[in-house]
C-alpha atoms as a PDB file:
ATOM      1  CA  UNK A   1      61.625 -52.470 -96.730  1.00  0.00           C
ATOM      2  CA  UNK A   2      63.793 -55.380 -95.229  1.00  0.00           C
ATOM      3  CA  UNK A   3      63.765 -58.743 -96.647  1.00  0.00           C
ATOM      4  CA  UNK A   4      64.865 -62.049 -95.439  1.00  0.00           C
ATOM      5  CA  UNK A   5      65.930 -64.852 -97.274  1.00  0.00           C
ATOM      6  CA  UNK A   6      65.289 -68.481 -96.161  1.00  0.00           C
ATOM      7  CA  UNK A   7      67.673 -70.677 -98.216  1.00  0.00           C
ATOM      8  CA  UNK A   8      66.760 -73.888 -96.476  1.00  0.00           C
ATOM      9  CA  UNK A   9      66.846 -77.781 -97.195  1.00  0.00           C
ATOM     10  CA  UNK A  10      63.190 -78.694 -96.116  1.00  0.00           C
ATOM     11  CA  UNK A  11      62.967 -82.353 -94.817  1.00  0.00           C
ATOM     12  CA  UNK A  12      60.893 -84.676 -97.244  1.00  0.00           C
ATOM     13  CA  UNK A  13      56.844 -84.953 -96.905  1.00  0.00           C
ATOM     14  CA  UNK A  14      57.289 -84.053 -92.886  1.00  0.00           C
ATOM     15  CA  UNK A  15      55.339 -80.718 -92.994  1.00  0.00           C
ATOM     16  CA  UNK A  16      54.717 -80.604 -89.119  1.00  0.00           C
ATOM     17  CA  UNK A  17      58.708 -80.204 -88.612  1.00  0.00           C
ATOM     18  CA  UNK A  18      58.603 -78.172 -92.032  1.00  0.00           C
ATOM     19  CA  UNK A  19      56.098 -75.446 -90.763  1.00  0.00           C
ATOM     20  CA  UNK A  20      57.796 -75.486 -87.494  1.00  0.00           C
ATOM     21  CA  UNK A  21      61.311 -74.218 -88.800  1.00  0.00           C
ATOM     22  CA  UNK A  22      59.335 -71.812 -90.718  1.00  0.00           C
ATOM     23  CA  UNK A  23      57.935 -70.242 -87.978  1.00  0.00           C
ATOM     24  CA  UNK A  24      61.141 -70.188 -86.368  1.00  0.00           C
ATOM     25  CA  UNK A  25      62.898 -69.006 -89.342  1.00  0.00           C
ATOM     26  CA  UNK A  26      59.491 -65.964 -89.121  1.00  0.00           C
ATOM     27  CA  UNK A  27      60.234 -65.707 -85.605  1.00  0.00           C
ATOM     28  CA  UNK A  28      64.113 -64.797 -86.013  1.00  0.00           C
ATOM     29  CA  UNK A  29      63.839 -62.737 -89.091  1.00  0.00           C
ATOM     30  CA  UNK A  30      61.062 -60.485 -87.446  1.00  0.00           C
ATOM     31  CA  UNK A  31      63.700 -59.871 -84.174  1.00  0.00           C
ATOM     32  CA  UNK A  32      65.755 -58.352 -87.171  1.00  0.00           C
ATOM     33  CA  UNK A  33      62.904 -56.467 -88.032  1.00  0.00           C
ATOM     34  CA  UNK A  34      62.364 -57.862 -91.610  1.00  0.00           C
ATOM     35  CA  UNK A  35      58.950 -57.160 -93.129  1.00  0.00           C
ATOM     36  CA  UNK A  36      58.842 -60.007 -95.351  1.00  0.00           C
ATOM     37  CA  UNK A  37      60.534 -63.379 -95.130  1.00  0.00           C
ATOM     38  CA  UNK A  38      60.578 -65.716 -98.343  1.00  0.00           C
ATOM     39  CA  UNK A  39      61.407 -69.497 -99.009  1.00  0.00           C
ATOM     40  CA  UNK A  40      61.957 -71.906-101.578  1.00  0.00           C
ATOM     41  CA  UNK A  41      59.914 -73.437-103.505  1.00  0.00           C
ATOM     42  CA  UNK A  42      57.807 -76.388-102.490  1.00  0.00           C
ATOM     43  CA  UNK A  43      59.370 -75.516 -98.705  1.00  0.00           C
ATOM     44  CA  UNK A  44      56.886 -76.855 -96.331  1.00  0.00           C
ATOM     45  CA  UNK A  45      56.953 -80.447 -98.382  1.00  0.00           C
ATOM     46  CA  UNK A  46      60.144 -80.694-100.129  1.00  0.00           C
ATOM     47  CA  UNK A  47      60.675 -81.339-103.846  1.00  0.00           C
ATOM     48  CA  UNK A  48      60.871 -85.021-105.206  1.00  0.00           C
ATOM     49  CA  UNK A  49      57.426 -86.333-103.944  1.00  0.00           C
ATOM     50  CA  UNK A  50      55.983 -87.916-106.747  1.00  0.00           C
ATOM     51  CA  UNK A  51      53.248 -90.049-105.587  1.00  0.00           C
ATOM     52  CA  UNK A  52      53.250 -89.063-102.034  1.00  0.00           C
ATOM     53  CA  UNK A  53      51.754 -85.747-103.460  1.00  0.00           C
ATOM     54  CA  UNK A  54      48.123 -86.607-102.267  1.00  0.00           C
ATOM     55  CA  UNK A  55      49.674 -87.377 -98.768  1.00  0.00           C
ATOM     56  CA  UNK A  56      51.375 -84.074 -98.141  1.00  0.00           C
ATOM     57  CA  UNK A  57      48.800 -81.826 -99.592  1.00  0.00           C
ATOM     58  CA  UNK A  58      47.100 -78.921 -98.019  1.00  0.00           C
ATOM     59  CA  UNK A  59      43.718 -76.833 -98.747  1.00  0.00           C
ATOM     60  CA  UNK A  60      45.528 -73.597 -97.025  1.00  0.00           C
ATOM     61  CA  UNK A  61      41.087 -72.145 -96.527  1.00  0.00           C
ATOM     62  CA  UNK A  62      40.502 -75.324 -94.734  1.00  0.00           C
ATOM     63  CA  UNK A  63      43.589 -76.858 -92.995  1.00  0.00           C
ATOM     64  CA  UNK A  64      44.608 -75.508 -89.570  1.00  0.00           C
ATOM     65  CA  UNK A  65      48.392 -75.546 -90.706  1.00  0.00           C
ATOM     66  CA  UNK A  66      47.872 -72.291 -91.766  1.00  0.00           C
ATOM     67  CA  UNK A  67      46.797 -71.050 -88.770  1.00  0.00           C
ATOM     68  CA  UNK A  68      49.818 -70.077 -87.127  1.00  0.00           C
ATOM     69  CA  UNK A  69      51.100 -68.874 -90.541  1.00  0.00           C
ATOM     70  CA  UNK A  70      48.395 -66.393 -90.833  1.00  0.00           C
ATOM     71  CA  UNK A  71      48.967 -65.480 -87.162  1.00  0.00           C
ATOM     72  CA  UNK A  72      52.221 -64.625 -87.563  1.00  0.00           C
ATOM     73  CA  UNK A  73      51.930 -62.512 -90.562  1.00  0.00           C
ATOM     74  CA  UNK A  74      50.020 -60.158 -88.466  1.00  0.00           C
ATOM     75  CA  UNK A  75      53.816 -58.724 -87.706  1.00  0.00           C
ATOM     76  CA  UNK A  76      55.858 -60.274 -90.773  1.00  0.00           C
ATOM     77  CA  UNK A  77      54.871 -60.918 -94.433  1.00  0.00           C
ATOM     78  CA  UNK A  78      55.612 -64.365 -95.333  1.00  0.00           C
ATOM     79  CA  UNK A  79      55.577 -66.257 -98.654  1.00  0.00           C
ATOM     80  CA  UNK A  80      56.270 -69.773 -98.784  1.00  0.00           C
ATOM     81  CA  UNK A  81      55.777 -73.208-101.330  1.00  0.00           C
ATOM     82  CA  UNK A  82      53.720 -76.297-100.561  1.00  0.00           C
ATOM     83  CA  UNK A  83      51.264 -78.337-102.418  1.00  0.00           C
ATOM     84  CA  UNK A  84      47.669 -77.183-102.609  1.00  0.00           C
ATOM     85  CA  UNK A  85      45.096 -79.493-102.605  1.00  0.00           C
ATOM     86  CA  UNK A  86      42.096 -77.430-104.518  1.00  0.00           C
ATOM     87  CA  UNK A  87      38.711 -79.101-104.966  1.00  0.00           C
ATOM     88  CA  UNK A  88      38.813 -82.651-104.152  1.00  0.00           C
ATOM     89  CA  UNK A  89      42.030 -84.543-106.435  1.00  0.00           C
ATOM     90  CA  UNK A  90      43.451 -81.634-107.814  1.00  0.00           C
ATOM     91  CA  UNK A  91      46.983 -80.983-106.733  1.00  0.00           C
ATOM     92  CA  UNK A  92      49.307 -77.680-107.359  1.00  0.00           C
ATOM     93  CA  UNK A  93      52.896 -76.798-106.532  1.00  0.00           C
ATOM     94  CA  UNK A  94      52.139 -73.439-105.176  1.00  0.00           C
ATOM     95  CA  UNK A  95      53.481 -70.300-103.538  1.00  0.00           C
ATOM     96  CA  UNK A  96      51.019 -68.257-101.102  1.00  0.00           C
ATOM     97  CA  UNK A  97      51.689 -64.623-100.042  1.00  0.00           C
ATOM     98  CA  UNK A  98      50.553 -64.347 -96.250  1.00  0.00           C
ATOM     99  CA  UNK A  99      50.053 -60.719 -94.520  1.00  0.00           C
ATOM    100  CA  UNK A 100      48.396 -59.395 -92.222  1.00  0.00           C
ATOM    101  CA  UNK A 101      46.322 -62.647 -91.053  1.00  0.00           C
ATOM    102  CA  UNK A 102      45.362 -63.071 -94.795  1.00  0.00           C
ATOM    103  CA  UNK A 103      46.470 -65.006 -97.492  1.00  0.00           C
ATOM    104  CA  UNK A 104      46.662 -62.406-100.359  1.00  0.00           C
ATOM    105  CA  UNK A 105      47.826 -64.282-103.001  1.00  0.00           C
ATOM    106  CA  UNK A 106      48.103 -67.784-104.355  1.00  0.00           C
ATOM    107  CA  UNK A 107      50.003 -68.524-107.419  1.00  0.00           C
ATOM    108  CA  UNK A 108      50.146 -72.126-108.683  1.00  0.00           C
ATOM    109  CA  UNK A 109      53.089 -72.898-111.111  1.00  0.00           C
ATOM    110  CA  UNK A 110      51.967 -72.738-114.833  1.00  0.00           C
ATOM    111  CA  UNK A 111      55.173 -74.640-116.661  1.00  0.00           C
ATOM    112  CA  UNK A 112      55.480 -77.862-114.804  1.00  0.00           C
ATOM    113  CA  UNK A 113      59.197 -79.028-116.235  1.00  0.00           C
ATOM    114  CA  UNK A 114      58.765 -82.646-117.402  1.00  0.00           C
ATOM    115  CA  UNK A 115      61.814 -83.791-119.175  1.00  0.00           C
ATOM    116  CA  UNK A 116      64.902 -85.713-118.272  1.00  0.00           C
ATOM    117  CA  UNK A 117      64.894 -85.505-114.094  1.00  0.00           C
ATOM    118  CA  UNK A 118      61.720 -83.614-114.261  1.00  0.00           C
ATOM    119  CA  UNK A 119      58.162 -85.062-113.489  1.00  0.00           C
ATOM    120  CA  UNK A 120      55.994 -82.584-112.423  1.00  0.00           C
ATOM    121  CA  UNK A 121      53.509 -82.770-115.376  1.00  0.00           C
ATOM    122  CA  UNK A 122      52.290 -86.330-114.102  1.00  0.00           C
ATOM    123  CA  UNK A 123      51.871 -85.558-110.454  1.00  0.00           C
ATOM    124  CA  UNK A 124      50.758 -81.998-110.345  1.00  0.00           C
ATOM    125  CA  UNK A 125      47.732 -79.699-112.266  1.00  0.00           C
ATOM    126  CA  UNK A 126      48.486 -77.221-114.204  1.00  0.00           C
ATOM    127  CA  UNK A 127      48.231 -72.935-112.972  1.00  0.00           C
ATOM    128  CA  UNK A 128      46.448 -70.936-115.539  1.00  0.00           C
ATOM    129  CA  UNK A 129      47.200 -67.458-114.553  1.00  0.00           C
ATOM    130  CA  UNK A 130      49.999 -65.595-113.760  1.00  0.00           C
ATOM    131  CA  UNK A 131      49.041 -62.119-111.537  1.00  0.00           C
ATOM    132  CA  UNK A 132      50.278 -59.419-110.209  1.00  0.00           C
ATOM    133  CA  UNK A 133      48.625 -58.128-106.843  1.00  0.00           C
ATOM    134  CA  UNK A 134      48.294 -55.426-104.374  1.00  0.00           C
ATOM    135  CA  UNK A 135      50.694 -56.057-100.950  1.00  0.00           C
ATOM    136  CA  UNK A 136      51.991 -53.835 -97.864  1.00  0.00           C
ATOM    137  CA  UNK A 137      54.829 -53.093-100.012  1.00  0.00           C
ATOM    138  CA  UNK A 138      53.892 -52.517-104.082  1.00  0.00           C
ATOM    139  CA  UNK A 139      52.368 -54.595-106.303  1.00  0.00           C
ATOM    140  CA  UNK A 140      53.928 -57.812-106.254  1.00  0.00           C
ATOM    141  CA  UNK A 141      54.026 -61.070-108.400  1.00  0.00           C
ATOM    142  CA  UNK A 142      54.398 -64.655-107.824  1.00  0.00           C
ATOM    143  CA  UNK A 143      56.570 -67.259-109.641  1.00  0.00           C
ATOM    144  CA  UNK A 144      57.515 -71.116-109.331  1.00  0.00           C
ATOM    145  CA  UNK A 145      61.419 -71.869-110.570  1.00  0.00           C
ATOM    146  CA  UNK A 146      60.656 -72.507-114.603  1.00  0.00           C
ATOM    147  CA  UNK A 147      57.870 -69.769-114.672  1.00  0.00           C
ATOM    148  CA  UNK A 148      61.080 -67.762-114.415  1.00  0.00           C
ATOM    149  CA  UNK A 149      63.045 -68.711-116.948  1.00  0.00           C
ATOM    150  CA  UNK A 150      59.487 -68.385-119.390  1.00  0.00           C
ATOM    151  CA  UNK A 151      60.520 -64.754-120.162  1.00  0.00           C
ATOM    152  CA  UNK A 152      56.792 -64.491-121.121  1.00  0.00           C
ATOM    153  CA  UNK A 153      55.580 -64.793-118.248  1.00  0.00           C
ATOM    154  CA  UNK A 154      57.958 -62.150-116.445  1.00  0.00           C
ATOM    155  CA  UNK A 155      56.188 -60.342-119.371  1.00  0.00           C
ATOM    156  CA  UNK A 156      52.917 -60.253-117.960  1.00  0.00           C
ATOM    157  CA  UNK A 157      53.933 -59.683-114.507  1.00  0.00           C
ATOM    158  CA  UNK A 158      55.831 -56.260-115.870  1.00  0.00           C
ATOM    159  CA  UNK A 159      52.704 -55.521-117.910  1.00  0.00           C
ATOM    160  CA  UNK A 160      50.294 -55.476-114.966  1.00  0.00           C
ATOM    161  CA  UNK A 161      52.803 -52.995-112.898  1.00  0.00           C
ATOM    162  CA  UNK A 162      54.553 -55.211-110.907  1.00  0.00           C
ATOM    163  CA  UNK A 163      57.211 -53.494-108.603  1.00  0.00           C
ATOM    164  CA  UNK A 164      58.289 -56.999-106.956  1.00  0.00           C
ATOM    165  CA  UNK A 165      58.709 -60.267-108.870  1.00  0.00           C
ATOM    166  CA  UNK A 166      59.410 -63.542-106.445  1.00  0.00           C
ATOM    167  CA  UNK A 167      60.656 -66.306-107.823  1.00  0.00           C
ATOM    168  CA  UNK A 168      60.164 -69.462-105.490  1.00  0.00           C
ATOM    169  CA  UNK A 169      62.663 -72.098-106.776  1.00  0.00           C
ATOM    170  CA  UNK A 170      64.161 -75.930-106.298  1.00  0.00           C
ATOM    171  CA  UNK A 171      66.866 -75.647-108.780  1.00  0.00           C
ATOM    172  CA  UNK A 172      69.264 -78.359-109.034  1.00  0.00           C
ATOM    173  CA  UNK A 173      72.545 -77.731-109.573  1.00  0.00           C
ATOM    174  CA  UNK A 174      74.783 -79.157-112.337  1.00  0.00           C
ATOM    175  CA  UNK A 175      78.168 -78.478-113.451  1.00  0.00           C
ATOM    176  CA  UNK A 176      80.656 -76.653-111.529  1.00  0.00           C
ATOM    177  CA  UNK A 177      82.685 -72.969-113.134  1.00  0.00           C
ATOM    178  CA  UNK A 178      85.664 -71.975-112.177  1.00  0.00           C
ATOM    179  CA  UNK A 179      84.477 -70.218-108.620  1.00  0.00           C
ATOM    180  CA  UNK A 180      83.420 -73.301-107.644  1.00  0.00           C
ATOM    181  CA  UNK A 181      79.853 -72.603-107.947  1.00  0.00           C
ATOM    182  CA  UNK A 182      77.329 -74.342-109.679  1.00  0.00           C
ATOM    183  CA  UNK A 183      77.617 -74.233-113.836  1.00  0.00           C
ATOM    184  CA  UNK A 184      73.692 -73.962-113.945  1.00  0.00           C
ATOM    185  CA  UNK A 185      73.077 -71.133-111.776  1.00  0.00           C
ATOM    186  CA  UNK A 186      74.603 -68.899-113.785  1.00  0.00           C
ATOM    187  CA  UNK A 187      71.465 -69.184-116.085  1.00  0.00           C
ATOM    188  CA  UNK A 188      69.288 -67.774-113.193  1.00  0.00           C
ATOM    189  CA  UNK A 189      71.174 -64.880-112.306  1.00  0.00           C
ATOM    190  CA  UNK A 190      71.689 -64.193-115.683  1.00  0.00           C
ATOM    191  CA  UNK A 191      67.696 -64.209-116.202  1.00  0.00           C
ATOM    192  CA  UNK A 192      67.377 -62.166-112.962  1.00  0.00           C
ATOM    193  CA  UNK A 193      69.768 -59.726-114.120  1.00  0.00           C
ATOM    194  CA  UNK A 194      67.373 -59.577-117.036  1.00  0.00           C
ATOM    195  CA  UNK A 195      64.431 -59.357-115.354  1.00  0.00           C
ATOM    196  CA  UNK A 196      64.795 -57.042-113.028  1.00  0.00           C
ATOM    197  CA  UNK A 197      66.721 -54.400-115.409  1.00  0.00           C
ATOM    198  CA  UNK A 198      63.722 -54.394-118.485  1.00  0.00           C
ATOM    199  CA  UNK A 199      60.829 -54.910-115.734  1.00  0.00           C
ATOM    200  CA  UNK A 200      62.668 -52.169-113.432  1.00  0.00           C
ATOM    201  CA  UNK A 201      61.347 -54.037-111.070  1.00  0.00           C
ATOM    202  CA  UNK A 202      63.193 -55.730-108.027  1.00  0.00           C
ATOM    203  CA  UNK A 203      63.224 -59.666-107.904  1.00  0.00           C
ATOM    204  CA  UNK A 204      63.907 -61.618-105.421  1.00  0.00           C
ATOM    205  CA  UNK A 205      65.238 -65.211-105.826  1.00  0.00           C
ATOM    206  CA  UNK A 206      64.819 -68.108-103.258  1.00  0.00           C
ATOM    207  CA  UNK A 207      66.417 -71.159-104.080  1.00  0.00           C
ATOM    208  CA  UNK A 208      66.769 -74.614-101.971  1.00  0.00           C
ATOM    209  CA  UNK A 209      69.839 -76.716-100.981  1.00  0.00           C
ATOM    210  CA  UNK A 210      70.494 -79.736-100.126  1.00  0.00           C
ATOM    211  CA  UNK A 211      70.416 -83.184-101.311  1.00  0.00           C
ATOM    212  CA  UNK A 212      66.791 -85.084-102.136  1.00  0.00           C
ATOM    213  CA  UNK A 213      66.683 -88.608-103.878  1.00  0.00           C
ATOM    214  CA  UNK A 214      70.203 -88.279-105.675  1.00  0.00           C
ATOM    215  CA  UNK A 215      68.897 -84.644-106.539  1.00  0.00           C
ATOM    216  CA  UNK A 216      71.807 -81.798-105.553  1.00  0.00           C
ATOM    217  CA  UNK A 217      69.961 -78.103-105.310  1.00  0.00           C
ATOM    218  CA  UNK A 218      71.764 -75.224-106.276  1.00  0.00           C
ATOM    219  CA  UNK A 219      71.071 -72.606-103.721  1.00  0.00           C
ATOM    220  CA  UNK A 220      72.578 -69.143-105.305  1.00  0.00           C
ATOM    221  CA  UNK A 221      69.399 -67.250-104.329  1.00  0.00           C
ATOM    222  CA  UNK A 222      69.639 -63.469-104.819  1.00  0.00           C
ATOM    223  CA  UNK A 223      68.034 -60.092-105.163  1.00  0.00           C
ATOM    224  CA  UNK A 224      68.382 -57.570-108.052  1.00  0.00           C
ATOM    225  CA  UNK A 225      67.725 -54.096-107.664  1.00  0.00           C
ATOM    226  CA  UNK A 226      65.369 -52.527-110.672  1.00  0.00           C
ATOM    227  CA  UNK A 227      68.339 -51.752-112.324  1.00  0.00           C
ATOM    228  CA  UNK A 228      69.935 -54.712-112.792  1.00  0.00           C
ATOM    229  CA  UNK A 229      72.072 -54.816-110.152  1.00  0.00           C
ATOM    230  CA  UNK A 230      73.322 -57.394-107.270  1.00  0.00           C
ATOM    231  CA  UNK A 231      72.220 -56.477-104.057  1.00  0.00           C
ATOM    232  CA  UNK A 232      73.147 -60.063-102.049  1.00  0.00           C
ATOM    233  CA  UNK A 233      74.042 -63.686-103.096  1.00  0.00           C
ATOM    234  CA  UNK A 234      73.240 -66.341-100.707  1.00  0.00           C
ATOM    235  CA  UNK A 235      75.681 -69.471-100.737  1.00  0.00           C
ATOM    236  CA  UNK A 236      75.609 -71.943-103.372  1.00  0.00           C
ATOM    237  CA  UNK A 237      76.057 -75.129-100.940  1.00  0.00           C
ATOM    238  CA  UNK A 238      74.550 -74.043 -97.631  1.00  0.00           C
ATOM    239  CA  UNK A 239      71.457 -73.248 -95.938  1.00  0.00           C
ATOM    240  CA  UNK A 240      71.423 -69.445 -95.730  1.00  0.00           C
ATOM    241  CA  UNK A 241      69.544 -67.091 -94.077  1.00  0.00           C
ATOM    242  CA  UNK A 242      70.155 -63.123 -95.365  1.00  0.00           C
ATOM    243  CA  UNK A 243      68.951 -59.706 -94.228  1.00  0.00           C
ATOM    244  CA  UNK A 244      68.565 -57.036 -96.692  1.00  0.00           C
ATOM    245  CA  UNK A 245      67.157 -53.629 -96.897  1.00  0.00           C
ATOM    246  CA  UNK A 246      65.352 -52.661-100.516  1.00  0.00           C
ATOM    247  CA  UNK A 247      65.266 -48.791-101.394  1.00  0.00           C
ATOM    248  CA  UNK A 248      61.762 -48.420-102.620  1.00  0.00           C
ATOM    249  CA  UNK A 249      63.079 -45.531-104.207  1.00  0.00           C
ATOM    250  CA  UNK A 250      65.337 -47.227-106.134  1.00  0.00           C
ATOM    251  CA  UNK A 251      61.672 -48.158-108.592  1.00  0.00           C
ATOM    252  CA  UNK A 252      61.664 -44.659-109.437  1.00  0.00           C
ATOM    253  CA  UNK A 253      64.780 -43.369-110.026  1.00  0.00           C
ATOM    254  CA  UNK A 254      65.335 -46.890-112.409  1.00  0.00           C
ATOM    255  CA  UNK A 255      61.644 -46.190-114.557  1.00  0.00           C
ATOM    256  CA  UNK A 256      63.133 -42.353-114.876  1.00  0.00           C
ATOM    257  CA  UNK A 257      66.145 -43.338-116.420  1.00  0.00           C
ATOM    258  CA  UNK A 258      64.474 -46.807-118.168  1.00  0.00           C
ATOM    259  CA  UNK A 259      61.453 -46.274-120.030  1.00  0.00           C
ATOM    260  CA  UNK A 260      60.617 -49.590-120.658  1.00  0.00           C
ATOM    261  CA  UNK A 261      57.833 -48.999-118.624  1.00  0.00           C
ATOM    262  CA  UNK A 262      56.323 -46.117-119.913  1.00  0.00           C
ATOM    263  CA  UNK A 263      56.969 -47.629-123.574  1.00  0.00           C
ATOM    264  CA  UNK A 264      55.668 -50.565-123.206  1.00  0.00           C
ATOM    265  CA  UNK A 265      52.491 -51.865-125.604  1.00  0.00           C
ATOM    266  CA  UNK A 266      50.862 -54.748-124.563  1.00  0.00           C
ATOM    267  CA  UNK A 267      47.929 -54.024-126.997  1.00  0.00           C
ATOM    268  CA  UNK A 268      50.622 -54.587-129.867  1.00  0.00           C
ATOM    269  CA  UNK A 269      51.963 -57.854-128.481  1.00  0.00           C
ATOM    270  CA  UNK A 270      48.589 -59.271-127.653  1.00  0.00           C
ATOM    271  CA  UNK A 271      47.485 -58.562-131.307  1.00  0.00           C
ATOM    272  CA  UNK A 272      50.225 -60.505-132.021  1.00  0.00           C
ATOM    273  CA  UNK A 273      50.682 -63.598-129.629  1.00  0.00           C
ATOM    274  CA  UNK A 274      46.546 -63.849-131.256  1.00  0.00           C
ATOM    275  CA  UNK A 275      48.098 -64.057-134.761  1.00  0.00           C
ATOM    276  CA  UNK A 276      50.744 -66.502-133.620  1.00  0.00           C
ATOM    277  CA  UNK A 277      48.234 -68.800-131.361  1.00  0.00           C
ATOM    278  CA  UNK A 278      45.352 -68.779-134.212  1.00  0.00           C
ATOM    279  CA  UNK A 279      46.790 -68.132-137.481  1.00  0.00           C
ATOM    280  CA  UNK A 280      50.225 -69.493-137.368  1.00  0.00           C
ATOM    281  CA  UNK A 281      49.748 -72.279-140.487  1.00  0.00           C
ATOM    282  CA  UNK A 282      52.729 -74.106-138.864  1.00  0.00           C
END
């Protein structure tokens, strides 16, 4: 399987110029013969909207921008972000999965960060479920940037068999270490290190860049094999655009030698989380 990753800096609320640099973006990493391309979160709309939510919204069954995305994914897989407009007034940062002229998957984010630079509790709905699904290349899961770092709900993608978790992201970046990187996205890689080594599972990171109403993003996106291992970095200031080839393999050989898999008990933790949702006293 070959995978490209879009790190781009979308342009704010213009989603006509947005979908047409994804289809470029489709367009180029299909000449390289990628099967799947993936981009950051929010990508078609960019990230500090706020109240122009409503104006940059899409209902992806009814709106003919996702026309030529379904077209396209005849020949390459794509997953992207934007704001879904579901029912009439109800508005979600979410990530679609689009192959094979279908949208397979839609995942809308389910922890909407709303502290200190954060608002996306008072502009967007909250997801309620968190799936794992079929796709040309494994079962695959969705995620939007904080779902990530909610090790729970990496949980339940790893408890339904997933062989793929993408995280869509808009991280900003604070803090800089001493290889002039961003501070902060050491947290990420450290969680996709994580991740990808208990779930044995690969995941794939896409991160934006760029600047966004006094907002610096962090880029860094990456891909861990189901082992825990690095396969690529993309660059922590600059758009990006990266080939890679995944060894499918690779899931096997990692749940041979891991058994977190085969050991897991998701019967023992639900009877659990029920105690600690309806009989915690505190």
């Amino acid at each position: 399987m070959k995978i490209a990753l879009a790190q781009i800096s979308p342009i704010l609320q213009d989603v006509r110029k947005n979908i047409n640099r994804h289809l470029k973006l489709a367009e180029k990493a299909k000449k390289e013969r990628a099967d799947l391309i993936v981009f950051p979160e929010l990508s078609l709309t960019g990230y500090t909207l706020q109240d122009l939510v409503p104006e940059a919204a899409i209902n992806p069954n009814k709106d003919d921008s996702f026309d030529a995305f379904r077209l396209i994914s005849k020949e390459i897989s794509i997953v992207l972000g934007f704001v879904e407009e579901k029912g009439k007034g109800s508005f979600y940062n979410s990530a679609a999965f689009i192959s094979g002229g279908e949208v397979l998957h839609i995942h809308r984010k389910v922890f909407l960060p709303t502290y200190g630079m954060f608002d996306e509790a008072k502009f967007f709905s909250q997801g309620k479920d968190i799936s794992a699904f079929q796709t040309p290349f494994g079962k695959t899961g969705l995620l939007i940037c904080y779902d990530f770092l909610n090790y729970g709900a990496n949980y339940v993608l790893f408890s339904q068999g997933a062989d793929i978790i993408i995280a869509l992201s808009a991280a900003p970046g604070r803090g800089i270490n001493e290889n002039d990187a961003f501070a902060s996205s050491h947290m990420w890689e450290l969680m996709g290190e994580t991740v990808s080594r208990f779930s044995t599972a690969f995941v794939i990171y896409c991160n934006r860049v760029g600047f966004e109403d006094g907002k610096s993003f962090a880029g860094g996106s990456f891909i861990y094999s189901p082992e825990g291992t690095a396969i690529c970095r993309a660059s922590y200031i600059d758009e990006d655009f990266l080939i890679e080839e995944l060894d499918l393999s690779l899931l096997r050989k990692a749940r041979q030698k891991l058994m977190y898999k085969r050991d897991n008990k998701p019967e023992v933790i639900l009877k659990n989380l029920y105690r600690a949702v309806f009989k915690n006293e505190d």
